[in-house]
N, C-alpha and C. Protein backbone atom coordinates (compact mmCIF):
# COMPACT_ATOMS: atom_id res chain seq x y z
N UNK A 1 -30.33 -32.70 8.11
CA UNK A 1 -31.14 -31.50 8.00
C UNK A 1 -30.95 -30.89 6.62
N UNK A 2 -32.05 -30.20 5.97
CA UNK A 2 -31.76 -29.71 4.84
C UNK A 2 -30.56 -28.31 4.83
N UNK A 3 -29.99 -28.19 3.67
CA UNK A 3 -29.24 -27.21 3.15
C UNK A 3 -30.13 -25.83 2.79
N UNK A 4 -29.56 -25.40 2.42
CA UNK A 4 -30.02 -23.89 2.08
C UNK A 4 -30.73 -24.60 0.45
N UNK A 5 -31.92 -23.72 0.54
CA UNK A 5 -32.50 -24.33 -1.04
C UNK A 5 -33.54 -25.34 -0.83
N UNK A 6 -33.24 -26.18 0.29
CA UNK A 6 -34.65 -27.35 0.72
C UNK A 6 -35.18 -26.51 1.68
N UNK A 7 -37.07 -27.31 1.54
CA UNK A 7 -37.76 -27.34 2.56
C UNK A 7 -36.92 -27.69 3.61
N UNK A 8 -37.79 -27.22 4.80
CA UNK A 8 -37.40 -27.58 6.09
C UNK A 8 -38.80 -27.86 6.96
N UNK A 9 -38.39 -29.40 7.72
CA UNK A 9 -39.96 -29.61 8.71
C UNK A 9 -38.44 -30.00 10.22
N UNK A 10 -39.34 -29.06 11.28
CA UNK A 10 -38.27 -29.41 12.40
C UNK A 10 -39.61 -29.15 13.69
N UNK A 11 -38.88 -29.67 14.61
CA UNK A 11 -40.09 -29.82 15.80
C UNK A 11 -39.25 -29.10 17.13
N UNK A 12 -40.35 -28.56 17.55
CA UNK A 12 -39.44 -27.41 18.76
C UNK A 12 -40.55 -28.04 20.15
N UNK A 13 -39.89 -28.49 21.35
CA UNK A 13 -40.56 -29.00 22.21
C UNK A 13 -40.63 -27.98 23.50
N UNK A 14 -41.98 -27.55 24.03
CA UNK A 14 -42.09 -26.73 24.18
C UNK A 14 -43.22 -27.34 25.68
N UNK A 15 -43.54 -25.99 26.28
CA UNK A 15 -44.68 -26.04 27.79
C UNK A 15 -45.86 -25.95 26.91
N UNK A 16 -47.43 -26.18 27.28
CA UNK A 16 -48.14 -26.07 26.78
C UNK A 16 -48.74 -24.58 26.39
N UNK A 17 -48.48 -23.72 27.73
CA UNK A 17 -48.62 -22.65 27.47
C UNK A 17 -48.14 -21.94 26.59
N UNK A 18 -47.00 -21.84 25.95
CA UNK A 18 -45.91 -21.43 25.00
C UNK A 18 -46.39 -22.08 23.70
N UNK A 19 -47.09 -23.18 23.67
CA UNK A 19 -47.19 -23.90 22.45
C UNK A 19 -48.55 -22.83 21.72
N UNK A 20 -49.70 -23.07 22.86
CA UNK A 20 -50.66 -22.11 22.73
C UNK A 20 -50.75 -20.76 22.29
N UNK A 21 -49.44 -20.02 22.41
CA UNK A 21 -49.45 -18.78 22.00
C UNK A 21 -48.43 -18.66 21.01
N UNK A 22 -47.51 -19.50 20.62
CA UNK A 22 -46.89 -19.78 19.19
C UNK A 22 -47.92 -20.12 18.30
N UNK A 23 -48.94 -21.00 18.70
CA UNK A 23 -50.20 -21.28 17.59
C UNK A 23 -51.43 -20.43 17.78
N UNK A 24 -51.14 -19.30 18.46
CA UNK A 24 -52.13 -18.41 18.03
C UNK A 24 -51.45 -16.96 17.63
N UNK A 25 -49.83 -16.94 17.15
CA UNK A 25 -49.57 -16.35 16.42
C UNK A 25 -48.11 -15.29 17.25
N UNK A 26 -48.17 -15.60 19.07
CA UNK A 26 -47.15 -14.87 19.11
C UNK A 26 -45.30 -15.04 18.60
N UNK A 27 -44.87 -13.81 19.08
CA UNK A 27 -43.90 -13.93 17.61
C UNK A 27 -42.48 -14.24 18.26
N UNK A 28 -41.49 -14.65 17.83
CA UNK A 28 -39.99 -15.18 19.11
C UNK A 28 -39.73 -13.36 19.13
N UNK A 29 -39.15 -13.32 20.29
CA UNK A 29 -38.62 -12.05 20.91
C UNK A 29 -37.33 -12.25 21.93
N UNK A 30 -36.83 -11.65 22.05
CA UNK A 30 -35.35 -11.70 22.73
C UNK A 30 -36.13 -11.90 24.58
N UNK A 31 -36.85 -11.58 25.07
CA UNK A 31 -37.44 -11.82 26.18
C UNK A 31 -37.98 -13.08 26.23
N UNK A 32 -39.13 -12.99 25.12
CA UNK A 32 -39.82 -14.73 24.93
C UNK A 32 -38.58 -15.81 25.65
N UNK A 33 -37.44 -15.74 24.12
CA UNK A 33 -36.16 -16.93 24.17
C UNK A 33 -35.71 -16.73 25.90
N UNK A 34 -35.51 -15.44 26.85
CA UNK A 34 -35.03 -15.69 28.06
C UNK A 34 -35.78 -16.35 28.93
N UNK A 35 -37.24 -16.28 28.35
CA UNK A 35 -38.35 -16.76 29.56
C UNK A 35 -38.52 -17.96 29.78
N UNK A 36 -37.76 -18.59 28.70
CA UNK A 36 -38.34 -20.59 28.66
C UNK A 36 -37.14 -20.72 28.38
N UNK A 37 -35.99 -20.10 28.38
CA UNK A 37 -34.81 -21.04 28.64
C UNK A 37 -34.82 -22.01 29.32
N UNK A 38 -34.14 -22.84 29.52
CA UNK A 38 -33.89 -23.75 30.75
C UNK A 38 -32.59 -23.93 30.70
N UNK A 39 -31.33 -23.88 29.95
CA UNK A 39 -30.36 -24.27 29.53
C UNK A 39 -29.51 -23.68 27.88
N UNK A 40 -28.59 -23.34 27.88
CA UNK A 40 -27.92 -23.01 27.02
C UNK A 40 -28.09 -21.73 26.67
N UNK A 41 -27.75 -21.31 25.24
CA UNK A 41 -27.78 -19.86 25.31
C UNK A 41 -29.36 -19.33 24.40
N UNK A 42 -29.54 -18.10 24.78
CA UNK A 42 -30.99 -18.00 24.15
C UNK A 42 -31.71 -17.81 22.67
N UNK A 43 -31.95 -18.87 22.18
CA UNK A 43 -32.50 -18.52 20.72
C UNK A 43 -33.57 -19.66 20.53
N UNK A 44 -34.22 -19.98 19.32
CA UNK A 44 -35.36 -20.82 19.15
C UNK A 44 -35.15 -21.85 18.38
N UNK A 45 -34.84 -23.46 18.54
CA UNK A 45 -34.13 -24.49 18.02
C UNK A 45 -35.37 -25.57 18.08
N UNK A 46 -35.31 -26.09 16.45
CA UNK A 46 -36.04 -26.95 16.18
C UNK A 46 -35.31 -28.40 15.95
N UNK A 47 -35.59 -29.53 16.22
CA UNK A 47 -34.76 -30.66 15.70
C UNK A 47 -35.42 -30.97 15.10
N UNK A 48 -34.29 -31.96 13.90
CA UNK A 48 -34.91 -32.50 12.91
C UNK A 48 -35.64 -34.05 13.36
N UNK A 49 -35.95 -34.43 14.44
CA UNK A 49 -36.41 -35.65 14.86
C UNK A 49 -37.39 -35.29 15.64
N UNK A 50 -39.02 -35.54 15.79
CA UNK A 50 -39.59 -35.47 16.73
C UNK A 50 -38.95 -35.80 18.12
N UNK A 51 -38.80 -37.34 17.74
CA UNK A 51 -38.45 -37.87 19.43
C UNK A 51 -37.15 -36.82 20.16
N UNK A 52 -36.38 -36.05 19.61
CA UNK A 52 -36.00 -35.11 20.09
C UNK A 52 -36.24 -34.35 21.12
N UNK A 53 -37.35 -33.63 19.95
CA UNK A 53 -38.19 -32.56 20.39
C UNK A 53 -39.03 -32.65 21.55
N UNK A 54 -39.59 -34.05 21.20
CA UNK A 54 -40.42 -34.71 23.11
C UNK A 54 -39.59 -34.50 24.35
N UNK A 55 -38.21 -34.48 24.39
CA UNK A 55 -37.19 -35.17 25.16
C UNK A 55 -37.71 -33.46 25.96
N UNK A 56 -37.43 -32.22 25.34
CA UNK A 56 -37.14 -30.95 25.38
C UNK A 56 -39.01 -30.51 25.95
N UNK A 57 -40.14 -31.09 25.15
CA UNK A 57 -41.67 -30.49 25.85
C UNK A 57 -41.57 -31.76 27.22
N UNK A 58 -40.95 -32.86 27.54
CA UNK A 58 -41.28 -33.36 28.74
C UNK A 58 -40.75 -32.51 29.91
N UNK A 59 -39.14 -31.96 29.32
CA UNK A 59 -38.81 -31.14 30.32
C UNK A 59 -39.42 -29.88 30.85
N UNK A 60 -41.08 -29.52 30.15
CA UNK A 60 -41.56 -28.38 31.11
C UNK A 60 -42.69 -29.14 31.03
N UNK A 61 -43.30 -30.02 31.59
CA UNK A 61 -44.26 -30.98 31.65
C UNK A 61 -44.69 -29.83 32.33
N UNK A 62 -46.61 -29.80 31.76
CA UNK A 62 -46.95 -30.60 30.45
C UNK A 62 -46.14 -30.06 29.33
N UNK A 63 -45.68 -30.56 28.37
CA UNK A 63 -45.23 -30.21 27.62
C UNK A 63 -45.88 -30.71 26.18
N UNK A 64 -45.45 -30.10 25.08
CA UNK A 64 -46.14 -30.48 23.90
C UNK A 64 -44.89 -29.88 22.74
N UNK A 65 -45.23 -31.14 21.47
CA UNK A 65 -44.53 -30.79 20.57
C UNK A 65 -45.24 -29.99 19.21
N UNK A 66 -44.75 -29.03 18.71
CA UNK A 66 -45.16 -28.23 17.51
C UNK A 66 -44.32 -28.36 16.30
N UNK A 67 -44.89 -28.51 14.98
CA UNK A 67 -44.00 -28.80 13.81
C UNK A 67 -43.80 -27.60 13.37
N UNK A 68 -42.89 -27.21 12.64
CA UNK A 68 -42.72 -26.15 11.72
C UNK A 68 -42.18 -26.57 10.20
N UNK A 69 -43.02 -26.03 9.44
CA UNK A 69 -42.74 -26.22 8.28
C UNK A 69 -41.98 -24.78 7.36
N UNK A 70 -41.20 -25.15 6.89
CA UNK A 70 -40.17 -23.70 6.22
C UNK A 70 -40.37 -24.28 4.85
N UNK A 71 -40.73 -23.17 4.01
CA UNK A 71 -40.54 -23.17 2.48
C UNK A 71 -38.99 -22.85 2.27
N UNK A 72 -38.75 -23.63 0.82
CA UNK A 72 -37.28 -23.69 1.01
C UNK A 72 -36.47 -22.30 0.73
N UNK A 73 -37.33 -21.30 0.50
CA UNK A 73 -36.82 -19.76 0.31
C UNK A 73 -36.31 -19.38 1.92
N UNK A 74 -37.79 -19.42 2.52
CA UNK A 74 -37.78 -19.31 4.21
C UNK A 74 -36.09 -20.07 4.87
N UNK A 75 -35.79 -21.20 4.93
CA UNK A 75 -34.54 -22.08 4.85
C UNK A 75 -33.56 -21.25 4.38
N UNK A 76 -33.87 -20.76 2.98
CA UNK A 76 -32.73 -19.82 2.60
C UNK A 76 -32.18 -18.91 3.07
N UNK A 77 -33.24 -18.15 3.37
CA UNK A 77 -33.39 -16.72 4.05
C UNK A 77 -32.75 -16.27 5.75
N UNK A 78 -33.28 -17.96 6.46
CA UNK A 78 -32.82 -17.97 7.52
C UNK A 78 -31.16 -18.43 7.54
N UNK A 79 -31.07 -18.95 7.19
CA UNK A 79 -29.52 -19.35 6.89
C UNK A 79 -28.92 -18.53 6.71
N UNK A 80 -28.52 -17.68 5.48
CA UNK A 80 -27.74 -16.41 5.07
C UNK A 80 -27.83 -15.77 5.95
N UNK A 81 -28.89 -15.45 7.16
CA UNK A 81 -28.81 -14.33 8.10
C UNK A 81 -28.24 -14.89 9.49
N UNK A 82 -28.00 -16.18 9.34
CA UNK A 82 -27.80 -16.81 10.62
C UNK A 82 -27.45 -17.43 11.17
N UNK A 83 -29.22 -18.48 10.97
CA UNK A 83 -29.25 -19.45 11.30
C UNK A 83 -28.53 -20.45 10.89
N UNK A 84 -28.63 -21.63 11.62
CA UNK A 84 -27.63 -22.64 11.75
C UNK A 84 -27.86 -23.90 12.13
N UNK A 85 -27.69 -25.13 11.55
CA UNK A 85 -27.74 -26.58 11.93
C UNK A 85 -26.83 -26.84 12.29
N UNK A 86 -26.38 -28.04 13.47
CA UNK A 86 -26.02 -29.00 14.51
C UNK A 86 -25.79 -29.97 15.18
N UNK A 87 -25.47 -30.39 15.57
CA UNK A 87 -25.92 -31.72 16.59
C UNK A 87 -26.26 -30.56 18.21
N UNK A 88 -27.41 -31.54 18.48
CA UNK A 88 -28.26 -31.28 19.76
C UNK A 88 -27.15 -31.52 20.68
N UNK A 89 -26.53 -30.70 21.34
CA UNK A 89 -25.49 -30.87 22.58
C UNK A 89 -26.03 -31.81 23.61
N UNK A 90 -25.80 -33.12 24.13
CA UNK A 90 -26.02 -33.84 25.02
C UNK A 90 -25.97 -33.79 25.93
N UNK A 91 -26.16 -32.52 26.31
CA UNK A 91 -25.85 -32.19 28.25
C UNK A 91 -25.96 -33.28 29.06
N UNK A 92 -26.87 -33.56 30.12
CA UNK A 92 -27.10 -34.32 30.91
C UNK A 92 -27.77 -36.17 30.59
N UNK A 93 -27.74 -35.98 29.11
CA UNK A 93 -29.12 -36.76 28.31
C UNK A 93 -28.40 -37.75 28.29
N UNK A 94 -28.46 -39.75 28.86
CA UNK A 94 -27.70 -40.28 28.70
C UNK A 94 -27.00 -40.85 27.36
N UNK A 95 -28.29 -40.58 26.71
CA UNK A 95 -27.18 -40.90 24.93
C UNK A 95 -27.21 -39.92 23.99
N UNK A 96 -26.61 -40.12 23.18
CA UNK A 96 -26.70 -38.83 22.18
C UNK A 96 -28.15 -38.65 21.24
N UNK A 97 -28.79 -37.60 21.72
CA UNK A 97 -30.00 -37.06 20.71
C UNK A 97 -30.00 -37.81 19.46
N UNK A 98 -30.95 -37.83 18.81
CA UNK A 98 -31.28 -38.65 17.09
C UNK A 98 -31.28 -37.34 16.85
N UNK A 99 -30.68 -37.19 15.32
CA UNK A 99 -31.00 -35.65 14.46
C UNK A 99 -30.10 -34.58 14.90
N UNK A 100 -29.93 -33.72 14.04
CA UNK A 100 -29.39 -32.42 14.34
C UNK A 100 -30.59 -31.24 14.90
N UNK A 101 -30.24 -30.05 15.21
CA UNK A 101 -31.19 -28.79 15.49
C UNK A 101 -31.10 -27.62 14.73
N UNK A 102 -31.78 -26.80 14.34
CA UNK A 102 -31.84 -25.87 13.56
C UNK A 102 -31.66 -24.50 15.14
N UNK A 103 -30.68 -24.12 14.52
CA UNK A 103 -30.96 -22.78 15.58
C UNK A 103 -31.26 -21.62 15.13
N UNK A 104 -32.45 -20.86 15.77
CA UNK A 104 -32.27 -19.54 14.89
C UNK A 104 -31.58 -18.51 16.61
N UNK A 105 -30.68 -17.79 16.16
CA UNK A 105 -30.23 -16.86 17.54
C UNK A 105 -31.44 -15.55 17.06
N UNK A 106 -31.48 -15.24 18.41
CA UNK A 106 -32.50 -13.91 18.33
C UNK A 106 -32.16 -12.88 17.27
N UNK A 107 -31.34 -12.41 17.23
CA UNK A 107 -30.94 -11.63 16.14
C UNK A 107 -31.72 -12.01 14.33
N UNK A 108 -32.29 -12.96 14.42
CA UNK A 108 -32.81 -13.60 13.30
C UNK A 108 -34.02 -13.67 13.71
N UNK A 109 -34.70 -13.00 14.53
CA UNK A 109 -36.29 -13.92 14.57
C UNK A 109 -36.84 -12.61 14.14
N UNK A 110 -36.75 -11.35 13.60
CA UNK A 110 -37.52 -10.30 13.15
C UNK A 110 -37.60 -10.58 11.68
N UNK A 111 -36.60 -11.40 10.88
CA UNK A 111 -36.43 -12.61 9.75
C UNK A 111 -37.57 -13.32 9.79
N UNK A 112 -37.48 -14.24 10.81
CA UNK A 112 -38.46 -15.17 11.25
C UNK A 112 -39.83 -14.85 11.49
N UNK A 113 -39.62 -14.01 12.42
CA UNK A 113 -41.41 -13.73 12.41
C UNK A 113 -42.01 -12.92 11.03
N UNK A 114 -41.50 -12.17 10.33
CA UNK A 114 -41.76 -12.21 9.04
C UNK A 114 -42.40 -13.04 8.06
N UNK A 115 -41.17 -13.98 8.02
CA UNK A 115 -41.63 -15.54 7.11
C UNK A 115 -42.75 -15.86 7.40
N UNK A 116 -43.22 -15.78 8.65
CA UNK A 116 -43.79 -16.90 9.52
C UNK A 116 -45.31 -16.33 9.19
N UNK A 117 -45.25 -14.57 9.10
CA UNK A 117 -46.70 -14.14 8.75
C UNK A 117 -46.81 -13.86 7.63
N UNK A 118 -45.83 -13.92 6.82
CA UNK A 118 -46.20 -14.52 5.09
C UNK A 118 -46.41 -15.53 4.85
N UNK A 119 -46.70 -16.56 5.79
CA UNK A 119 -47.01 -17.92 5.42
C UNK A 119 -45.76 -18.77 4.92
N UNK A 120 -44.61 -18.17 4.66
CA UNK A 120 -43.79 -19.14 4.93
C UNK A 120 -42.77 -20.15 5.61
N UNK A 121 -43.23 -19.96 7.35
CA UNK A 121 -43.54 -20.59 7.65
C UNK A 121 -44.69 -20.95 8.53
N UNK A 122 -44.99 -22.26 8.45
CA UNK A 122 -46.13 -22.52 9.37
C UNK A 122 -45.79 -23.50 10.82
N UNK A 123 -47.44 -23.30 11.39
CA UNK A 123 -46.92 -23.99 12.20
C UNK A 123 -48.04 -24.47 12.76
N UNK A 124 -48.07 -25.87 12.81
CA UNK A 124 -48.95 -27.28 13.77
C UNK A 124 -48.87 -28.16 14.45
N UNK A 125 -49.58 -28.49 15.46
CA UNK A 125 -49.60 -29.41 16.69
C UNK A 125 -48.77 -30.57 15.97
N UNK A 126 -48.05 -30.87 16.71
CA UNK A 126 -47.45 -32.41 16.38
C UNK A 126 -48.29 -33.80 17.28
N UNK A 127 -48.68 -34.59 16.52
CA UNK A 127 -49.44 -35.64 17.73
C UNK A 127 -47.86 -36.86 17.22
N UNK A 128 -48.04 -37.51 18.10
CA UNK A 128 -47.49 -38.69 18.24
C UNK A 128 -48.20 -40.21 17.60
């Protein structure tokens, strides 16, 4: 995953419904992150591997994957306040995830949704 200073492209796997209203602009909120939990603690985590990210939209089938793209200021910005890269914890999954995850904890997404409506970052359907 990139460092502070690089772009960042990470994929967050998601229900379709949720995907739909991330791409029409709604914003992460400390309620949002409790509502689609399924597991772990609540914040908004992108991996750096699609096939990841599938593993995470099959689990609310239908599910769908979304890219995010971070300018490397955005990367910066989130980092110093926060956020944080990983390895994807392997809960139940029989092998270990490809890629690390970007986490942002809620406390960072008023950061985030910021970036996000300055255009730095974006965000588009991922096809396979």
């Amino acid at each position: 995953m990139p460092k502070s200073g690089e772009r960042r492209i990470g994929y967050h796997g998601t229900s379709v419904a949720a995907a739909l209203s991330f791409l029409r602009g709604v914003e992460l909120s400390l309620e949002l992150a409790l509502a689609q939990k399924i597991d772990g603690p609540p914040g908004f985590y992108l991996a750096d591997d699609p096939n990841a990210a599938a593993f995470f939209a099959v689990r609310r089938a239908p599910g769908i994957v979304l890219r995010y793209a971070m300018s490397a200021e955005a990367n910066s910005a989130l980092l110093t306040r926060g956020a944080k890269t990983m390895p994807i914890p392997q809960g139940a999954f029989p092998t270990a995830f490809p890629g690390q995850q970007f986490v942002v904890p809620p406390g960072v997404f008023p950061l985030f949704n910021r970036l996000r409506r300055g255009g730095a970052v974006l965000v588009t359907p991922f096809g396979f």
